[in-house]
Protein backbone atom coordinates (compact mmCIF):
# COMPACT_ATOMS: atom_id res chain seq x y z
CA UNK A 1 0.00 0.00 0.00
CA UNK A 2 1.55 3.42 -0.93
CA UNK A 3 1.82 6.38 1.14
CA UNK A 4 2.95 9.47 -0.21
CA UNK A 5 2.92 11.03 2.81
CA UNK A 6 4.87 8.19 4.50
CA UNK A 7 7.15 7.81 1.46
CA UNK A 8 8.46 11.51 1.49
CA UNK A 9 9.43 11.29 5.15
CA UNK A 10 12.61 9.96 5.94
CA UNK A 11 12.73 7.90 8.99
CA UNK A 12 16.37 7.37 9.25
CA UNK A 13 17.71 10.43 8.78
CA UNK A 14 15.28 11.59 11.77
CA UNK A 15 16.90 8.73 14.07
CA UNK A 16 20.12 9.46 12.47
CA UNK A 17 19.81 13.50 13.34
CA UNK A 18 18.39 12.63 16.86
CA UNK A 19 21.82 10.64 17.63
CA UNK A 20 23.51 13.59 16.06
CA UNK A 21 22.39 15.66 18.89
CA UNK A 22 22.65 13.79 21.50
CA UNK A 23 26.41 12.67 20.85
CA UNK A 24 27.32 16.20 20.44
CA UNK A 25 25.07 17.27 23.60
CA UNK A 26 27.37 14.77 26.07
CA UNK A 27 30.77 15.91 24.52
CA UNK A 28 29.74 19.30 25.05
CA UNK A 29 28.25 18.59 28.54
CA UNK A 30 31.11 16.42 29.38
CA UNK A 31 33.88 19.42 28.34
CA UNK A 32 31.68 21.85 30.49
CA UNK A 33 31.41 19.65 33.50
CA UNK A 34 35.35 19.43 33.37
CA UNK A 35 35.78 23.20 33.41
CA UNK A 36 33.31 23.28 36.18
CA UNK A 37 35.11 19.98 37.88
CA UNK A 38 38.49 21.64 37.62
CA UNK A 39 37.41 25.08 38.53
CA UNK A 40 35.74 23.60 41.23
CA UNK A 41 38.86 21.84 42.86
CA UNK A 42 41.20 24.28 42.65
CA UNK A 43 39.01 26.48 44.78
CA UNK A 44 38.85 23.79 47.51
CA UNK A 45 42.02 22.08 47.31
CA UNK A 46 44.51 25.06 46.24
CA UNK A 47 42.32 27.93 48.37
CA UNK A 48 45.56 30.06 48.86
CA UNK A 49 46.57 30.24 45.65
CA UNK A 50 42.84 31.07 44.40
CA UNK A 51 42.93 33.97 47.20
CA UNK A 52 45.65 35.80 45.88
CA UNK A 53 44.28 35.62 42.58
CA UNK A 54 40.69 36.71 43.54
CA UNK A 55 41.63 40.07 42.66
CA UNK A 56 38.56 40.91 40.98
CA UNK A 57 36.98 42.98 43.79
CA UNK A 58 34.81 40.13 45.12
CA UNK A 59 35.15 39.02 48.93
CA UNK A 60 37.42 35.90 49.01
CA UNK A 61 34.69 34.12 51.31
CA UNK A 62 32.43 33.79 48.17
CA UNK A 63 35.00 30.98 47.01
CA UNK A 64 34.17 27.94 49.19
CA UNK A 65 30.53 28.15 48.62
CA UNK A 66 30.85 29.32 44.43
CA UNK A 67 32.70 25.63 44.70
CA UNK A 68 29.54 23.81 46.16
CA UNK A 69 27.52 25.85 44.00
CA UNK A 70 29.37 24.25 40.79
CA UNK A 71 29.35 20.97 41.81
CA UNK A 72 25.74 21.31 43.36
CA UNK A 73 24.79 22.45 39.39
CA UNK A 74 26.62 20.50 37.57
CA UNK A 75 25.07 17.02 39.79
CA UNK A 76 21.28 18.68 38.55
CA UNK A 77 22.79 18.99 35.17
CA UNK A 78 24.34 15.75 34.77
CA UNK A 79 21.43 13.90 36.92
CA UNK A 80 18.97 15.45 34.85
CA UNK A 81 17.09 16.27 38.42
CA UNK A 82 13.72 18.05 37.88
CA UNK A 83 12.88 20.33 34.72
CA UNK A 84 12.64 23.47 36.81
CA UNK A 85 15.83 23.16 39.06
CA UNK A 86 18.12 22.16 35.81
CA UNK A 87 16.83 25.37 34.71
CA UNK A 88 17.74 27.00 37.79
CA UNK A 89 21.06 25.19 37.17
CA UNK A 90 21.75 26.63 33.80
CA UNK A 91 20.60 30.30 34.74
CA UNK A 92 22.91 30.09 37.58
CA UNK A 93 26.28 29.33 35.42
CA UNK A 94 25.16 31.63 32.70
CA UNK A 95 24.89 34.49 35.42
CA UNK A 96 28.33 33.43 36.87
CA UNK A 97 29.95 33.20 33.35
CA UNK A 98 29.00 36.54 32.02
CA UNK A 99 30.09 38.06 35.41
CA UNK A 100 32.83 36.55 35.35
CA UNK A 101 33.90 37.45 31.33
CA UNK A 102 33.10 41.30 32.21
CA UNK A 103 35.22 41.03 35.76
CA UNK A 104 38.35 39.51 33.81
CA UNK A 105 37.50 42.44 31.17
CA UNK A 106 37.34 45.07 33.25
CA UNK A 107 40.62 44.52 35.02
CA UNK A 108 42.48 43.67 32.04
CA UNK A 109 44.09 40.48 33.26
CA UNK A 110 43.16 38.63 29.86
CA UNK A 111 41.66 35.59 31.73
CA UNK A 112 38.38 36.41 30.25
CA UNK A 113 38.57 33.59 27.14
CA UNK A 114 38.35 31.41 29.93
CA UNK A 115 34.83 32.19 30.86
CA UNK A 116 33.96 33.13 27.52
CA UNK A 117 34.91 29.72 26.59
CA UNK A 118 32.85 27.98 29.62
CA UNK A 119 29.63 30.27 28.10
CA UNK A 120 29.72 28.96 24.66
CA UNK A 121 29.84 25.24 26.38
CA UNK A 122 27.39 26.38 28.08
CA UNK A 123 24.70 27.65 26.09
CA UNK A 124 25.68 24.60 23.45
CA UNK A 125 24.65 21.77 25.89
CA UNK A 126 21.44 23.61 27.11
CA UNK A 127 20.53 24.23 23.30
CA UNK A 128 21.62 20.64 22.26
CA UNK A 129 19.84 19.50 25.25
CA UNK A 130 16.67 20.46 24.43
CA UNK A 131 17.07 19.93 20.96
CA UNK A 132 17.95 16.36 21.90
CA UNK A 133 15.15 15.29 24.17
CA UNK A 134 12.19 16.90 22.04
């Protein structure tokens, strides 16, 4: 029986573009969640050294609890915990991202790629993300 409605839609390359995303989503999750990991660690395990480079103007008690914050995030993110809170999740690193870009901009220490890089990663796995599970 003949179709044309079934024979002009292409099953596999749906399947096949639905893979697509989801690959890409995880490498791009995964290289976030290593920036986060790593960012994460230094702050607890190499505190003094952070210190003297939290130069930025912000109180140098914000760092132990930033730290939980990450990891805190990036377990919602990874877990995928609850549609609201990963959103919560994702607002909260964008926020901390951008701040961050502009601080490293406006004193001129050139670290800024650094969170600029950690935004695009970002706003790639919460685009592929939703792109993948729809």
């Amino acid at each position: 029986m003949y179709c044309p409605f079934l024979s002009t839609f292409n099953f596999r390359k749906t399947i096949n573009s639905m893979k697509t995303h989801k690959i890409f989503y995880w490498i791009v999750t995964a290289l976030l969640s290593l920036i986060l990991l790593f960012s994460a660690g230094m702050y607890f395990f190499n505190h003094a050294e952070i210190v003297k480079a939290f130069t930025l103007g912000f109180p140098t008690y914000i760092i132990y609890p930033l730290a939980t914050l990450k990891i805190l995030g990036l377990i919602v993110i990874l877990g995928n915990l609850g549609g609201n809170l990963k959103q919560w999740a994702y607002a909260g690193f964008f926020f901390n991202f951008v701040l961050a870009f502009f601080a490293h901009l406006m004193v001129g220490d050139g670290e800024q790629f650094g969170a600029l890089m950690a935004l695009v990663l970002l706003l790639a796995s919460y685009f592929l993300g939703k792109k993948a599970r729809s």
